[in-house]
PDB file of N, CA and C in Angstrom:
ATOM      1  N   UNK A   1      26.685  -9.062  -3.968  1.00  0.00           N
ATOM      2  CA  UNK A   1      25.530  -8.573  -4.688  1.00  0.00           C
ATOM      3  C   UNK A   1      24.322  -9.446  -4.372  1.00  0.00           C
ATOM      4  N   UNK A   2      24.412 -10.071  -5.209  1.00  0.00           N
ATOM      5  CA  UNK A   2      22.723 -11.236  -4.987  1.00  0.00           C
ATOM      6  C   UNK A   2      23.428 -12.788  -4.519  1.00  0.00           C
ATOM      7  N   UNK A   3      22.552 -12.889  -3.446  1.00  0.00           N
ATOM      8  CA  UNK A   3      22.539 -14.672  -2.735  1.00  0.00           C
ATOM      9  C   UNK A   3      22.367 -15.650  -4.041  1.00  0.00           C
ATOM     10  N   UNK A   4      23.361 -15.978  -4.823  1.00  0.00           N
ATOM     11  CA  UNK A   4      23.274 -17.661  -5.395  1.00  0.00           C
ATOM     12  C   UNK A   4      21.991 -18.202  -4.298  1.00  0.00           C
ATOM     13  N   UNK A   5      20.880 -18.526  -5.401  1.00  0.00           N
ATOM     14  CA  UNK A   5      19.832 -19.485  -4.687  1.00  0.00           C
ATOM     15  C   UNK A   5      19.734 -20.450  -6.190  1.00  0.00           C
ATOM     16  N   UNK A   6      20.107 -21.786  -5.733  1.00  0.00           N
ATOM     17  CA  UNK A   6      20.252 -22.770  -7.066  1.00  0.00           C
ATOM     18  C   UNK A   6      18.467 -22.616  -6.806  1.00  0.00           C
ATOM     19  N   UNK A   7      17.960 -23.117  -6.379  1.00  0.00           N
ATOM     20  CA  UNK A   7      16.545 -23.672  -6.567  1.00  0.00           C
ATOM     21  C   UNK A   7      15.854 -22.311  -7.532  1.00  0.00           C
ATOM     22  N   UNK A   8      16.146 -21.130  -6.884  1.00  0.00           N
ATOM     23  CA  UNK A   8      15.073 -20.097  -8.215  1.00  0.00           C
ATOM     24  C   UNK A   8      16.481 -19.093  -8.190  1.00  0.00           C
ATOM     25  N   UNK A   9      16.931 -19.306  -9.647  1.00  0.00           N
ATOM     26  CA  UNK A   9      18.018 -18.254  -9.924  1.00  0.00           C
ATOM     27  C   UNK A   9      17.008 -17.195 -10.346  1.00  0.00           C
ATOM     28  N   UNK A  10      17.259 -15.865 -10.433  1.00  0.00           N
ATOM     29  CA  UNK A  10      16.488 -14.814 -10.902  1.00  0.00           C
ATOM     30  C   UNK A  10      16.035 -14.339 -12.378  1.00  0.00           C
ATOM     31  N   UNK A  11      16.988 -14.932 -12.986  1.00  0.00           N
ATOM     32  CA  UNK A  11      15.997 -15.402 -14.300  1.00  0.00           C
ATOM     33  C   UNK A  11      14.294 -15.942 -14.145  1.00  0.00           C
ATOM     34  N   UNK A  12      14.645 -16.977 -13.263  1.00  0.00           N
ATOM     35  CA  UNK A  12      13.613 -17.512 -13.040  1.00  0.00           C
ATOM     36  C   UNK A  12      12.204 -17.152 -12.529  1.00  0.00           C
ATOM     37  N   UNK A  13      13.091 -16.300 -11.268  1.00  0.00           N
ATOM     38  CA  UNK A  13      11.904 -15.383 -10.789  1.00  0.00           C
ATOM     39  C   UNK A  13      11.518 -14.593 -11.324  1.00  0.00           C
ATOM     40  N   UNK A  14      12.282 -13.853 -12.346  1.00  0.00           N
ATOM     41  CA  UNK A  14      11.881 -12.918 -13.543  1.00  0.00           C
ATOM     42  C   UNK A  14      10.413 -13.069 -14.234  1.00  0.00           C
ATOM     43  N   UNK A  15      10.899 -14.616 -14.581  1.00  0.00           N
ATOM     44  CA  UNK A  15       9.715 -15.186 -15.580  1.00  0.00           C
ATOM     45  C   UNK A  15       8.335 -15.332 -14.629  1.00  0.00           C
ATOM     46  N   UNK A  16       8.614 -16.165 -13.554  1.00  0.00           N
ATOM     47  CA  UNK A  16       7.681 -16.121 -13.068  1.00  0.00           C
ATOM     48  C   UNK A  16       6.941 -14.897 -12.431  1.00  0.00           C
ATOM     49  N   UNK A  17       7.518 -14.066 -12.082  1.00  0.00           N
ATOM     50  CA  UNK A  17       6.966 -12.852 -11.591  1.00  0.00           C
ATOM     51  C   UNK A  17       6.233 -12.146 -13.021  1.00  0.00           C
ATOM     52  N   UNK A  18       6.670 -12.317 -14.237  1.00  0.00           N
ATOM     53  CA  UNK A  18       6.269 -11.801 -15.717  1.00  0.00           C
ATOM     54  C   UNK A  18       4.849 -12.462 -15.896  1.00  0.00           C
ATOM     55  N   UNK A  19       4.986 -13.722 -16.261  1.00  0.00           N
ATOM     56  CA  UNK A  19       3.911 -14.594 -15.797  1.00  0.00           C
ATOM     57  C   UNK A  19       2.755 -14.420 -14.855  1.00  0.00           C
ATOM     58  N   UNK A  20       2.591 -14.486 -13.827  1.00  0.00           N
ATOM     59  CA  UNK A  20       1.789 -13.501 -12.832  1.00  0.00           C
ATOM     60  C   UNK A  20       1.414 -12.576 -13.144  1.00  0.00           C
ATOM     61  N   UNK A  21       2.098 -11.328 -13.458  1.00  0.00           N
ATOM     62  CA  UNK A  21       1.776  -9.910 -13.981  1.00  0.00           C
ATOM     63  C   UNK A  21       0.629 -10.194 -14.937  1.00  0.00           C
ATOM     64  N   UNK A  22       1.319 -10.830 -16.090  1.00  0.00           N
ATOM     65  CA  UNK A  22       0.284 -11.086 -17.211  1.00  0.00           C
ATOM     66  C   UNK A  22      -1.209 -12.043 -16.964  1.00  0.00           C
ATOM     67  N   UNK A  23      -1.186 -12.722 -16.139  1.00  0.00           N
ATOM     68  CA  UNK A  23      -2.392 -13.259 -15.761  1.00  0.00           C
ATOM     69  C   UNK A  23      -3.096 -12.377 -15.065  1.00  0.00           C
ATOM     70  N   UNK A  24      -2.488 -12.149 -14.444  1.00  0.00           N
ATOM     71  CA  UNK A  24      -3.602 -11.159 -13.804  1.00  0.00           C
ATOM     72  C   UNK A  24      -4.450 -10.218 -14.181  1.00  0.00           C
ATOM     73  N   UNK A  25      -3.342  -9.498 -15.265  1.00  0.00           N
ATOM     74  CA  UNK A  25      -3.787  -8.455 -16.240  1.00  0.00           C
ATOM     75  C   UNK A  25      -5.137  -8.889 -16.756  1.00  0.00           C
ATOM     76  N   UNK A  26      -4.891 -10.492 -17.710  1.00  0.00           N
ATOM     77  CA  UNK A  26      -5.714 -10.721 -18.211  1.00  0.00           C
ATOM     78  C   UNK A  26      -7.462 -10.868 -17.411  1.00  0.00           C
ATOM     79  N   UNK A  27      -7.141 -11.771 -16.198  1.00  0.00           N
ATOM     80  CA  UNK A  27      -8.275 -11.805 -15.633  1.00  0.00           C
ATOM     81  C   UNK A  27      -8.895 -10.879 -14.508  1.00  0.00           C
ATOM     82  N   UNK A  28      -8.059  -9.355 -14.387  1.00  0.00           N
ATOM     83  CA  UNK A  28      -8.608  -8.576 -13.549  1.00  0.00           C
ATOM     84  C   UNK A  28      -9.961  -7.873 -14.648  1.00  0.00           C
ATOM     85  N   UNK A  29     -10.505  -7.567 -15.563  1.00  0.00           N
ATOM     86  CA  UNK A  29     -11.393  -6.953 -16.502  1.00  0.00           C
ATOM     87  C   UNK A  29     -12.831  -8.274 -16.114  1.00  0.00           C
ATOM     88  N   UNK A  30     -12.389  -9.581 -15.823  1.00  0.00           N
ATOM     89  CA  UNK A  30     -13.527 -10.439 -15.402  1.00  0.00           C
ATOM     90  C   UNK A  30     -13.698  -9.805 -14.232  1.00  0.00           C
ATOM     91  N   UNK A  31     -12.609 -10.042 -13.599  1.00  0.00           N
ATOM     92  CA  UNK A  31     -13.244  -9.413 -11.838  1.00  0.00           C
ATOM     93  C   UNK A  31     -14.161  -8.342 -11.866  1.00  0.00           C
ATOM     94  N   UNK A  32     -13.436  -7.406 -12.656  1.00  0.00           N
ATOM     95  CA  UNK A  32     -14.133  -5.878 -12.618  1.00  0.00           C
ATOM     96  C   UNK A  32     -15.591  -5.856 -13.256  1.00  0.00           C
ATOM     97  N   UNK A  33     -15.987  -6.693 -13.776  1.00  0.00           N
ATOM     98  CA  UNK A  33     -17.370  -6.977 -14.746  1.00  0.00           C
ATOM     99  C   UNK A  33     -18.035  -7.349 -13.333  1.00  0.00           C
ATOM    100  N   UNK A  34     -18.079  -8.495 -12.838  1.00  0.00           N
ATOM    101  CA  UNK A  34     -18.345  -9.231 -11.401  1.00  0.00           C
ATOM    102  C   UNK A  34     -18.643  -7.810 -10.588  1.00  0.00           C
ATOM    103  N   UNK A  35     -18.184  -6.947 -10.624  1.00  0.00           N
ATOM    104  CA  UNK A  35     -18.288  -5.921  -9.493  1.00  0.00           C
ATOM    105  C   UNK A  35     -18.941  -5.102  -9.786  1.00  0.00           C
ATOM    106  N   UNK A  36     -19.532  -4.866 -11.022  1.00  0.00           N
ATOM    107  CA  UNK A  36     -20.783  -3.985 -11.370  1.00  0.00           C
ATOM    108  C   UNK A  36     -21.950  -3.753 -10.947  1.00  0.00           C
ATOM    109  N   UNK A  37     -22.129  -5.026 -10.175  1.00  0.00           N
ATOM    110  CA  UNK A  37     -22.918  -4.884  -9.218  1.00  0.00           C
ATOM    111  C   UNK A  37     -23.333  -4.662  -7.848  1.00  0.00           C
ATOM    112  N   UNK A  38     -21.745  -4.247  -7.333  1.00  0.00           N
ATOM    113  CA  UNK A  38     -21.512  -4.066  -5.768  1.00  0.00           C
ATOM    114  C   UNK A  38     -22.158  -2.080  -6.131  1.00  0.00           C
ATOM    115  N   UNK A  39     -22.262  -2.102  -4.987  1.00  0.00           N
ATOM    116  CA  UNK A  39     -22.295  -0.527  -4.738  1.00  0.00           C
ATOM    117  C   UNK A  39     -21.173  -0.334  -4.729  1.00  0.00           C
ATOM    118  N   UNK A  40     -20.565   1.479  -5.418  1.00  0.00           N
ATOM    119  CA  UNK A  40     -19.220   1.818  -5.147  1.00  0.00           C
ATOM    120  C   UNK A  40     -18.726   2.176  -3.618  1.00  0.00           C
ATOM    121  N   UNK A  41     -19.731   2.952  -2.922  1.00  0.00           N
ATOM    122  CA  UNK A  41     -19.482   2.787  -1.243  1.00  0.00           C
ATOM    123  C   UNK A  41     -18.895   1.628  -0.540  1.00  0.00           C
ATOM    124  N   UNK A  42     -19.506   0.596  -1.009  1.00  0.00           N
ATOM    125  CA  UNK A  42     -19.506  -0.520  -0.071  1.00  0.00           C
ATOM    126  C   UNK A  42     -18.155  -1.208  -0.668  1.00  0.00           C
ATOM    127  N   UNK A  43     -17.506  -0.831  -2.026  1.00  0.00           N
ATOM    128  CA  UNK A  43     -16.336  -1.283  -2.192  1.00  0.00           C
ATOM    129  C   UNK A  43     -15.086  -0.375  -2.007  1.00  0.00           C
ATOM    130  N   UNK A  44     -15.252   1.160  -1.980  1.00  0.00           N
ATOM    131  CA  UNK A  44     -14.463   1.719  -1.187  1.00  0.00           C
ATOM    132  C   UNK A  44     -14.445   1.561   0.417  1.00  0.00           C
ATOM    133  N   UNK A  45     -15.365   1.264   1.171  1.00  0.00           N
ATOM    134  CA  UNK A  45     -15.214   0.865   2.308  1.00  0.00           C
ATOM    135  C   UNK A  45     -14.622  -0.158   2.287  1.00  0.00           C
ATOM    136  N   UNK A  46     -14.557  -1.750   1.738  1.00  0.00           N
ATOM    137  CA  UNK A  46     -13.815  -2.476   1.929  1.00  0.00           C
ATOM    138  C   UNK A  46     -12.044  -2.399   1.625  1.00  0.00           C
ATOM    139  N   UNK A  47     -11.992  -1.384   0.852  1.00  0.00           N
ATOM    140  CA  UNK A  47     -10.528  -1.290  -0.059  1.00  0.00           C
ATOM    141  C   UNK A  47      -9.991  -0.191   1.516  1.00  0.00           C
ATOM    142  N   UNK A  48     -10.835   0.746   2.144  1.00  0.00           N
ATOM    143  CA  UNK A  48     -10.110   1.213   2.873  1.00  0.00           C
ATOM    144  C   UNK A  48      -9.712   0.333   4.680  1.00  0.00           C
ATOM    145  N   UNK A  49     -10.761  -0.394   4.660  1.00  0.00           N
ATOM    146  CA  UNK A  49     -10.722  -1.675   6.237  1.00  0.00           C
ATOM    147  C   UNK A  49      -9.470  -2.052   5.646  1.00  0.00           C
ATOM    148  N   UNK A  50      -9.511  -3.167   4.464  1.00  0.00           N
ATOM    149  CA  UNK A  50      -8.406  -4.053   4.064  1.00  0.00           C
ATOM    150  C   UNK A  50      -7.461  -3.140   4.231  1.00  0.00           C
ATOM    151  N   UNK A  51      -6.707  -2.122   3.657  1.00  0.00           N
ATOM    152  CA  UNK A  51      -5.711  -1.426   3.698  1.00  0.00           C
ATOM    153  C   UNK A  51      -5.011  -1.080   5.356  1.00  0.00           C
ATOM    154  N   UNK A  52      -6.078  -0.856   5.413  1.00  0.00           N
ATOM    155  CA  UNK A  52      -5.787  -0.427   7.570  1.00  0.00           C
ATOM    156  C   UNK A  52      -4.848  -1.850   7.923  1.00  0.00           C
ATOM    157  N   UNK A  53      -6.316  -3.059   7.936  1.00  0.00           N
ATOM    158  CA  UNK A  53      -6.279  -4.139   8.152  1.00  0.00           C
ATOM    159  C   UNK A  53      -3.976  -4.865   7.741  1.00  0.00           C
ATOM    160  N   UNK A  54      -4.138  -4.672   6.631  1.00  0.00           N
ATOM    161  CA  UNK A  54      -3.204  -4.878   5.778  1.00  0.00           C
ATOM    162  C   UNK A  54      -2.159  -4.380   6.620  1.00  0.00           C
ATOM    163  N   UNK A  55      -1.416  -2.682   6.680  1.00  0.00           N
ATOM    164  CA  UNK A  55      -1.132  -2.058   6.838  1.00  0.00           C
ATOM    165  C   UNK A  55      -0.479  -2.476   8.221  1.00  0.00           C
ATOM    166  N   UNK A  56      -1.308  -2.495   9.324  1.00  0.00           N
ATOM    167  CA  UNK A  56      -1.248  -2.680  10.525  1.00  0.00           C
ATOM    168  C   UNK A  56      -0.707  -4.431  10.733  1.00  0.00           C
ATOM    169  N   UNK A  57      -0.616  -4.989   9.658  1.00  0.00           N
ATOM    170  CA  UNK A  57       0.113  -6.598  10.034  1.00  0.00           C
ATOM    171  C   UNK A  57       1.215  -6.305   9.313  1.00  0.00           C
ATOM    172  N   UNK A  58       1.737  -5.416   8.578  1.00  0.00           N
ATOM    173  CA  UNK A  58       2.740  -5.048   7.658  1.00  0.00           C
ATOM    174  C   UNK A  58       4.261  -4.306   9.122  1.00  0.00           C
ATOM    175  N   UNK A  59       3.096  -3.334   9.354  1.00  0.00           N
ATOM    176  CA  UNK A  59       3.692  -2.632  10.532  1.00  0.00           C
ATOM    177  C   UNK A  59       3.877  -3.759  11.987  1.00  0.00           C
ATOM    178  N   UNK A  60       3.514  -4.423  12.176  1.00  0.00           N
ATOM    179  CA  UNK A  60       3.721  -5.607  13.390  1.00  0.00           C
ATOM    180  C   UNK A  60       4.704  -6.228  13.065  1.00  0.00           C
ATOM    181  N   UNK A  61       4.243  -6.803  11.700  1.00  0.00           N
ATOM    182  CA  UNK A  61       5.623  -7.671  11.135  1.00  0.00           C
ATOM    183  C   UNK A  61       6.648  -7.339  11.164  1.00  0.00           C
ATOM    184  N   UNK A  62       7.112  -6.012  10.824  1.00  0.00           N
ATOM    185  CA  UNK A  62       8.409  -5.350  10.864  1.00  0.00           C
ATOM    186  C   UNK A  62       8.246  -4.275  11.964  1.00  0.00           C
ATOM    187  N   UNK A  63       7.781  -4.509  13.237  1.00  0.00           N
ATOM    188  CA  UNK A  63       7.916  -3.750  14.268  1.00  0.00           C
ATOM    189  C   UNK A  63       8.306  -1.751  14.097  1.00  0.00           C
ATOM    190  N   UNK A  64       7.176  -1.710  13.044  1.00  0.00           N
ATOM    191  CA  UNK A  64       7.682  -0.303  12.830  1.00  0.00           C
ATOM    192  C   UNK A  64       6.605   0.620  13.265  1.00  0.00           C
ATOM    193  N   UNK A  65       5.709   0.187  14.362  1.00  0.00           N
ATOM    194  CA  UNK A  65       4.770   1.244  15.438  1.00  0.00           C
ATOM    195  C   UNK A  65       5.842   2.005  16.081  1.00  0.00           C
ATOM    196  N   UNK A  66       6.888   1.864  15.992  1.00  0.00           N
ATOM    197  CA  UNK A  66       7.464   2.704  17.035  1.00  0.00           C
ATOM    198  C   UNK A  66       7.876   4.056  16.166  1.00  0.00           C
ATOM    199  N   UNK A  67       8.096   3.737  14.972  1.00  0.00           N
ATOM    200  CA  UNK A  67       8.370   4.898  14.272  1.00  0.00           C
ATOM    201  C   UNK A  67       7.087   5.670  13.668  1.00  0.00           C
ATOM    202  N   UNK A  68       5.637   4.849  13.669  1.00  0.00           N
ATOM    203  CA  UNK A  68       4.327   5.609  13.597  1.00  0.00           C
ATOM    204  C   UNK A  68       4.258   6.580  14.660  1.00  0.00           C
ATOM    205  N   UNK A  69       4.157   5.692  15.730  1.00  0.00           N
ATOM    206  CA  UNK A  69       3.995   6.750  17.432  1.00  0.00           C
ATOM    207  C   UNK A  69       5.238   7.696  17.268  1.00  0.00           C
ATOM    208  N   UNK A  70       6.106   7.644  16.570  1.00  0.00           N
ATOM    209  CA  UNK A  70       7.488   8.968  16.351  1.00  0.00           C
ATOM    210  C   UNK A  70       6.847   9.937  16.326  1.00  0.00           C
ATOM    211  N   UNK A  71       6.091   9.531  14.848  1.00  0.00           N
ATOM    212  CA  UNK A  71       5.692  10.726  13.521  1.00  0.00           C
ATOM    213  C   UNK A  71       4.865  11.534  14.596  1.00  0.00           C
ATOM    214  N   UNK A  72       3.511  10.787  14.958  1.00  0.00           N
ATOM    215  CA  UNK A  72       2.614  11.353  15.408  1.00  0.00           C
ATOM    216  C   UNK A  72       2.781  12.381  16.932  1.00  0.00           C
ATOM    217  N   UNK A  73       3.440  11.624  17.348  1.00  0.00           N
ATOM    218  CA  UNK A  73       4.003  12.401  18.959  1.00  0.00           C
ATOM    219  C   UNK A  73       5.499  12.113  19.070  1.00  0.00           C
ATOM    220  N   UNK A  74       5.645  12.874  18.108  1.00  0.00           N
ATOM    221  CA  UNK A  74       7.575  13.719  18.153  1.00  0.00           C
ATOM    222  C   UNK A  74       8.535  13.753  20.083  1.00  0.00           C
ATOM    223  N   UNK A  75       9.218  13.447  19.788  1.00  0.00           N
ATOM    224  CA  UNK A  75      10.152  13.751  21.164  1.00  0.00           C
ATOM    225  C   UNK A  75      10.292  14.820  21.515  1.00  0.00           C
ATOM    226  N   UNK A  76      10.668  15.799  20.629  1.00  0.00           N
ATOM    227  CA  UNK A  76      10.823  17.047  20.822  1.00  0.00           C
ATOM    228  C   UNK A  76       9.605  17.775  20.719  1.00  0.00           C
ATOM    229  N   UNK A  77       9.131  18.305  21.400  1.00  0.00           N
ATOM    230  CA  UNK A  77       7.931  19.570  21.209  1.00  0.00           C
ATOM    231  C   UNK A  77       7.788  20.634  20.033  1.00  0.00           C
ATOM    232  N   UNK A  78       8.914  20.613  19.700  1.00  0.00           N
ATOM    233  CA  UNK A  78       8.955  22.358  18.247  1.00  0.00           C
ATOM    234  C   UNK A  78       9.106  21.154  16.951  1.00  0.00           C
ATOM    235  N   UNK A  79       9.307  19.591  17.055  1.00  0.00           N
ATOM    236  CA  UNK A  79       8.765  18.920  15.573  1.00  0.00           C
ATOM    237  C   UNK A  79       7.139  19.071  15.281  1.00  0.00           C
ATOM    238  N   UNK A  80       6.830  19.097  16.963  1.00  0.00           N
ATOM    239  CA  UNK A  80       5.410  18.905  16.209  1.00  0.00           C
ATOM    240  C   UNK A  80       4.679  19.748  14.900  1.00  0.00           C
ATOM    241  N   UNK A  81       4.729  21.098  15.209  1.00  0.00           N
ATOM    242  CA  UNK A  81       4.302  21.826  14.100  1.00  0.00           C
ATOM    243  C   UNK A  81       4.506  21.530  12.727  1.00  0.00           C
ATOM    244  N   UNK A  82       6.220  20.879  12.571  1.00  0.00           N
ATOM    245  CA  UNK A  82       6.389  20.505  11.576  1.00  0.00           C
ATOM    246  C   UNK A  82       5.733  19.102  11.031  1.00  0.00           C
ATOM    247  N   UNK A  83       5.563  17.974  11.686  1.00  0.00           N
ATOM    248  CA  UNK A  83       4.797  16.959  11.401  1.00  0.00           C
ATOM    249  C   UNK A  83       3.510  16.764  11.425  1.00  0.00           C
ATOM    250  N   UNK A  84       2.636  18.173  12.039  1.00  0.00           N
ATOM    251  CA  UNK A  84       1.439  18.360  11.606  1.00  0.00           C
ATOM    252  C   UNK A  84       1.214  18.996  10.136  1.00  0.00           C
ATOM    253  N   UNK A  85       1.788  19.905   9.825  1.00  0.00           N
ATOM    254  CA  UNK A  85       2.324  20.686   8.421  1.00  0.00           C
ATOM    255  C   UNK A  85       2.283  19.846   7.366  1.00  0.00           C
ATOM    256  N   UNK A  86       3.174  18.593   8.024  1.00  0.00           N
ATOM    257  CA  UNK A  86       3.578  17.101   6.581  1.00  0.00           C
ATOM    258  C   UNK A  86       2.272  16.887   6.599  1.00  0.00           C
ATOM    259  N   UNK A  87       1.642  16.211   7.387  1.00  0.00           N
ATOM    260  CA  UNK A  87       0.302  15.725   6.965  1.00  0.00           C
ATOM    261  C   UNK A  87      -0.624  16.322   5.964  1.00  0.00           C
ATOM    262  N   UNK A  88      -0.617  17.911   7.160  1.00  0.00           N
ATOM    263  CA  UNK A  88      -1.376  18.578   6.103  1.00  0.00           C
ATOM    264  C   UNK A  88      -1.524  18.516   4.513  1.00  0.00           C
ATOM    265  N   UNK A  89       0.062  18.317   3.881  1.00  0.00           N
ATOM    266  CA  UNK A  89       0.336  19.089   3.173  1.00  0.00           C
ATOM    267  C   UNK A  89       0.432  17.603   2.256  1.00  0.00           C
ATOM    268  N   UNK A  90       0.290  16.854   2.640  1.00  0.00           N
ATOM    269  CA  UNK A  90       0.429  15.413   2.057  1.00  0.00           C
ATOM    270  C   UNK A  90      -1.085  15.193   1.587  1.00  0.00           C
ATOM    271  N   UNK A  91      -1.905  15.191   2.554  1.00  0.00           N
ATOM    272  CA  UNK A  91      -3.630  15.077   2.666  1.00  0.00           C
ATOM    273  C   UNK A  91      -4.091  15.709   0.871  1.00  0.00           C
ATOM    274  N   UNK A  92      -3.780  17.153   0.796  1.00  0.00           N
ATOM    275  CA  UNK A  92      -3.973  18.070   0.265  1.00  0.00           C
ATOM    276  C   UNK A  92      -3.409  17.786  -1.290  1.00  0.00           C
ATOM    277  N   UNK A  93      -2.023  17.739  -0.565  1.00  0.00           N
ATOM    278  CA  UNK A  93      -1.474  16.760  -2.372  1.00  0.00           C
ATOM    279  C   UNK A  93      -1.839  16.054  -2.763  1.00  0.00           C
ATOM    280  N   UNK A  94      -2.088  14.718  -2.270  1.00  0.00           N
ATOM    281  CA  UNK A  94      -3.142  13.538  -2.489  1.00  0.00           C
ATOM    282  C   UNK A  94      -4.127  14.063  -3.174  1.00  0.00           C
ATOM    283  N   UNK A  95      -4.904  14.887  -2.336  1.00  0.00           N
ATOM    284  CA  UNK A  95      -6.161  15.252  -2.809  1.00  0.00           C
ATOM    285  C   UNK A  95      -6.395  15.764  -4.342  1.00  0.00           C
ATOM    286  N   UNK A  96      -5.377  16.649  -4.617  1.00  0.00           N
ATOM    287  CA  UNK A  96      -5.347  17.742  -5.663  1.00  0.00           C
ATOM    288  C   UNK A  96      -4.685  16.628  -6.831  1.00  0.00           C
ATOM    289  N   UNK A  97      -4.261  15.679  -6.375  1.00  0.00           N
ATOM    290  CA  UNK A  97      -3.352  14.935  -7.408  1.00  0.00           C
ATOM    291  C   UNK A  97      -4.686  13.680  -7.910  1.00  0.00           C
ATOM    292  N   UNK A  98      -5.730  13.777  -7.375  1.00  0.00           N
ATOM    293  CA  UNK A  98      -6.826  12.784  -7.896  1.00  0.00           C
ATOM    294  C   UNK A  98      -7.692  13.780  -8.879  1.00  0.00           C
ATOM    295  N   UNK A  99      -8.099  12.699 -10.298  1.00  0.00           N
ATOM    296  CA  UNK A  99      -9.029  13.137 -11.271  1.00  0.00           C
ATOM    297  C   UNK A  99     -10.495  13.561 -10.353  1.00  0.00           C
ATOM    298  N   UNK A 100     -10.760  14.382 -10.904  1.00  0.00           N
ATOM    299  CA  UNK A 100     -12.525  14.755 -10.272  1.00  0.00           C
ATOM    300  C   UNK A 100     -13.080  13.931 -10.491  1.00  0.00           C
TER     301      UNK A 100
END
């Protein structure tokens, strides 16, 4: 089941991961005050770079471009339709699933 690690048994990490949560909680409402003054453009542009940014060292790290380049250009020729379809249909859900 779980690796015995004497140094942080999972209790431990429990707490500390609880801990964290709750700080943060507390001091993300300062952050968000602080940001009242950014333009909302200019902070959705940064939330979407970082994410790419993010994303793309996530995908290096665990060598999983090879399964991006899958999705996008299928082996077989008759997936494609279908993995253009997912997108579509993902894009669209996304979309419809956000408040106006």
């Amino acid at each position: 089941m779980h690796e015995k690690n004497a140094s942080h048994p999972p209790a431990v990490a429990g707490v500390q991961y609880a801990l964290g949560a709750y700080g943060s909680w507390g001091l993300l409402p300062v952050y968000w005050k602080q940001l009242t003054r950014v333009p909302v453009f200019e902070i959705l542009a940064h939330r979407v770079v970082w994410s790419v940014v993010f994303t793309a060292l996530l995908l290096t790290a665990s060598r999983g471009w090879r399964n991006v380049r899958g999705a996008f250009f299928p082996s077989q020729p008759r997936d494609a339709p279908r993995n253009v379809a997912s997108y579509r249909n993902e894009l669209v859900s996304f979309h419809l699933g956000r408040d106006p």
